[in-house]
Protein backbone atom coordinates (compact mmCIF):
# COMPACT_ATOMS: atom_id res chain seq x y z
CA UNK A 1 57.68 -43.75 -2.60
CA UNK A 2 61.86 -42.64 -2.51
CA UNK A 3 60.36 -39.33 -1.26
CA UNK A 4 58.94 -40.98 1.38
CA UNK A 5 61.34 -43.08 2.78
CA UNK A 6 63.85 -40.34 1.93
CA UNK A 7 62.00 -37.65 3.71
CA UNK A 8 59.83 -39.02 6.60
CA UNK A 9 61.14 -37.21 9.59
CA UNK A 10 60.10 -34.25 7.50
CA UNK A 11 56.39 -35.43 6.80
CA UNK A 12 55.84 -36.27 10.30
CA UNK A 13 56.93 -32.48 11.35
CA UNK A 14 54.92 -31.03 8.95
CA UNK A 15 52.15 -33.22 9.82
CA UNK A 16 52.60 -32.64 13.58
CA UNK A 17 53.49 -28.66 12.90
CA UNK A 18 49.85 -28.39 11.39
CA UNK A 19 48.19 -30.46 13.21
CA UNK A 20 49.36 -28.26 16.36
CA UNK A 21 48.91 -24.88 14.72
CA UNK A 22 45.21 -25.96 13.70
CA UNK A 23 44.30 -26.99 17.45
CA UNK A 24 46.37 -24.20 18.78
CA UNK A 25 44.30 -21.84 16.79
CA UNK A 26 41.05 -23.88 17.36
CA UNK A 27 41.50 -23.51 21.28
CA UNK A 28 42.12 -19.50 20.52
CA UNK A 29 38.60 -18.74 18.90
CA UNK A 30 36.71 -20.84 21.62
CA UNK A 31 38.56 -19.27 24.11
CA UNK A 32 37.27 -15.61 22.70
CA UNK A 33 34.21 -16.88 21.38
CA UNK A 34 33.02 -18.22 24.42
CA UNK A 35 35.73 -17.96 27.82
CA UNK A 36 35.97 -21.63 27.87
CA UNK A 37 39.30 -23.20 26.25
CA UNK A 38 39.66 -26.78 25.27
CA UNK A 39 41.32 -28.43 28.54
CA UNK A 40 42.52 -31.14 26.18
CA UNK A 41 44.35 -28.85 23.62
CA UNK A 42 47.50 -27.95 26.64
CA UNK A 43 47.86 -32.04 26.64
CA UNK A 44 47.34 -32.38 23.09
CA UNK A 45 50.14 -29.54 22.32
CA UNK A 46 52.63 -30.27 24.67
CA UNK A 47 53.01 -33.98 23.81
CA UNK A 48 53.07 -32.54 19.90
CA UNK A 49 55.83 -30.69 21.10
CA UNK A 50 57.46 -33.93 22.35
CA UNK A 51 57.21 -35.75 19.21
CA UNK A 52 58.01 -32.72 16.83
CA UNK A 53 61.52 -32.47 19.21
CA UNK A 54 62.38 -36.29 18.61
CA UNK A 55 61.09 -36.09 14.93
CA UNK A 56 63.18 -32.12 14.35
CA UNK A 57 66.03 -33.95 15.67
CA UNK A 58 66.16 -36.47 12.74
CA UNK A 59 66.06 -33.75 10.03
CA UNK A 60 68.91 -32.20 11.62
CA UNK A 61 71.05 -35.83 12.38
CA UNK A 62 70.29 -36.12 7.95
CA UNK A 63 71.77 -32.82 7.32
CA UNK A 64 74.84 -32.63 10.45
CA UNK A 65 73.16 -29.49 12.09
CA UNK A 66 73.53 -30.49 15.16
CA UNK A 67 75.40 -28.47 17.22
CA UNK A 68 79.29 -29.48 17.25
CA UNK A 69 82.51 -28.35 18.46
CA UNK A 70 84.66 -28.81 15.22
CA UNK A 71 87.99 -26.99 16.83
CA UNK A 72 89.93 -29.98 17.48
CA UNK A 73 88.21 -31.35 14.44
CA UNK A 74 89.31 -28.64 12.01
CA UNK A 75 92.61 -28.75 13.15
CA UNK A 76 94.06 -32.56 12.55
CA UNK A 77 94.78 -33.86 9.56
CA UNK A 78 92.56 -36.24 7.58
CA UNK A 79 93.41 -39.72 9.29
CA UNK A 80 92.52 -38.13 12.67
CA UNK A 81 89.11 -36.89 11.65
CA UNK A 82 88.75 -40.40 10.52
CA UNK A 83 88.98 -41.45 14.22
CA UNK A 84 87.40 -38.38 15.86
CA UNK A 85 84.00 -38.88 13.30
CA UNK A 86 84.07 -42.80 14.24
CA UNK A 87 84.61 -42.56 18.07
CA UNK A 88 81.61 -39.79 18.02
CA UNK A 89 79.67 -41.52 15.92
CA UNK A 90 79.65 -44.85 18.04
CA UNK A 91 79.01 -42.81 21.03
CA UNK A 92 76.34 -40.48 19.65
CA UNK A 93 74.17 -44.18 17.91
CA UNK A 94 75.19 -45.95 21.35
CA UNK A 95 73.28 -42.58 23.16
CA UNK A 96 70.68 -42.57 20.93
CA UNK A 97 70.07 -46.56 21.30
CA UNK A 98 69.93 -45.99 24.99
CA UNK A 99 67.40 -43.14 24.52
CA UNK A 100 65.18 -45.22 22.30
CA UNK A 101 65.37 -48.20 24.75
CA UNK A 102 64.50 -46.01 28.03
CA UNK A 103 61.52 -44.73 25.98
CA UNK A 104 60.74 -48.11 25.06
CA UNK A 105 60.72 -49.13 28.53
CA UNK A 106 58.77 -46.32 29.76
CA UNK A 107 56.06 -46.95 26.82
CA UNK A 108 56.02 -50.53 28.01
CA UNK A 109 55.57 -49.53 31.81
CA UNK A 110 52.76 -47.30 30.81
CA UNK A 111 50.92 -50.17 28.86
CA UNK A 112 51.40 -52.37 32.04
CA UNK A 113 49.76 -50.30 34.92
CA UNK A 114 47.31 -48.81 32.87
CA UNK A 115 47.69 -45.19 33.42
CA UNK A 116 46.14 -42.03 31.24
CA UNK A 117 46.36 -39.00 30.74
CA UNK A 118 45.13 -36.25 32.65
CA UNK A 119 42.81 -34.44 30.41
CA UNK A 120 41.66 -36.75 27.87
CA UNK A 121 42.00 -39.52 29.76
CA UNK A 122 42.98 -42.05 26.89
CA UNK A 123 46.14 -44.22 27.91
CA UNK A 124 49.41 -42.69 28.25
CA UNK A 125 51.24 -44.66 26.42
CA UNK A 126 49.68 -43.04 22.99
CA UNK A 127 51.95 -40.11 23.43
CA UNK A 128 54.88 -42.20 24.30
CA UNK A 129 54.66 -44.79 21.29
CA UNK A 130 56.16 -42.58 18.60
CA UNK A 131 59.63 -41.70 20.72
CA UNK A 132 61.34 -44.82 20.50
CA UNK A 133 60.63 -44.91 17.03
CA UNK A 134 61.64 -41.37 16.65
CA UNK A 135 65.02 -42.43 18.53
CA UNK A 136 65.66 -45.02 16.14
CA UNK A 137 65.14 -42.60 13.33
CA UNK A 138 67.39 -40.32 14.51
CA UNK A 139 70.12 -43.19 14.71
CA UNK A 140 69.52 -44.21 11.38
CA UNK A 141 69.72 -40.54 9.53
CA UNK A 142 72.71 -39.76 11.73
CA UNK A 143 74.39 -42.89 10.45
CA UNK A 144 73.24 -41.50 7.11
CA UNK A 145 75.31 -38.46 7.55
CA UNK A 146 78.25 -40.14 8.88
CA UNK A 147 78.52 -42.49 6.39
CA UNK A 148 78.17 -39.21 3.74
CA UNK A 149 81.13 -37.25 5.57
CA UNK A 150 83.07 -40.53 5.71
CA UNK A 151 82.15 -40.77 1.63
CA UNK A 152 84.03 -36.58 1.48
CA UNK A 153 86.82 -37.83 3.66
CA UNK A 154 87.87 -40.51 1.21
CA UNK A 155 86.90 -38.06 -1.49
CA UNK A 156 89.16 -35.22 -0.31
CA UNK A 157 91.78 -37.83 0.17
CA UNK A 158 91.61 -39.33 -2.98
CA UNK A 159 91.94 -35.75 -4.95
CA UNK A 160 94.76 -35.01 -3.10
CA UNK A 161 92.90 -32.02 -1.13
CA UNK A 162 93.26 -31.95 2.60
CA UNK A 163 91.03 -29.17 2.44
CA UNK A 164 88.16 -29.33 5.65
CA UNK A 165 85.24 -31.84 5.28
């Protein structure tokens, strides 16, 4: 169950990764097999694509692989990075909260006037569900990180070593 919890955003990708490839594939052979192609699989795939972004995302808030600018960073002392890695950390959740809530909001919208999607025709708001719950995810394995680089800040400090986090 820790592997779970500790390793959902992965799941999900790899879930949603094969999931795509198999349809992906699917809609090749019936293309070649018979010149028709699945009109649902461009829908299907393209709101994977969606989801595997948001979900990606997460893995890479866990690990800090995001992309940063580190100059100014790298170049203060320890008390400063302090400061710099709380200031973008409040502004990169408050983003992220603000993400999840638009997406929210759209989900919501969607469930209210009843629209669907254009080639299944199932209601829209299927493919939106998972993104504000992919937001929030995101939020909570970037706080993850901070929290760890916070944890090698006080670390460094500690042992005396102002070496970079």
């Amino acid at each position: 169950m820790r592997f779970v919890l500790r390793d959902a955003e992965k799941i999900i990708c790899a879930v949603i990764f094969l999931a795509m490839t198999a349809l992906g594939f699917v809609n090749v052979v019936v293309r070649y097999a018979t010149n028709y192609s699945l009109a649902s699989s461009e829908e299907l795939l393209t709101n994977g694509f969606l989801l595997l972004t948001i979900f990606g995302a997460a893995v890479a808030a866990r690990t800090g692989d995001h992309l940063a600018v580190t100059l100014v960073y790298d170049l203060v002392p320890t008390p400063l990075r302090k400061l710099i890695l709380i200031v973008s950390s409040v502004l990169a959740v408050l983003l992220l909260a603000l993400s999840a809530w638009f997406c929210w909001q759209l989900t919501a919208n969607q469930m209210a006037s009843g629209i669907r999607s254009y080639a299944l025709q199932i209601p829209a708001w299927y493919y939106s569900a998972g993104l504000p719950f992919g937001f929030a995810l995101i939020i909570l394995r970037y706080a993850q990180h901070a929290m760890d680089s916070w944890r090698d800040m006080e670390n460094k400090t500690e042992n005396g070593d102002q070496a970079h986090v």
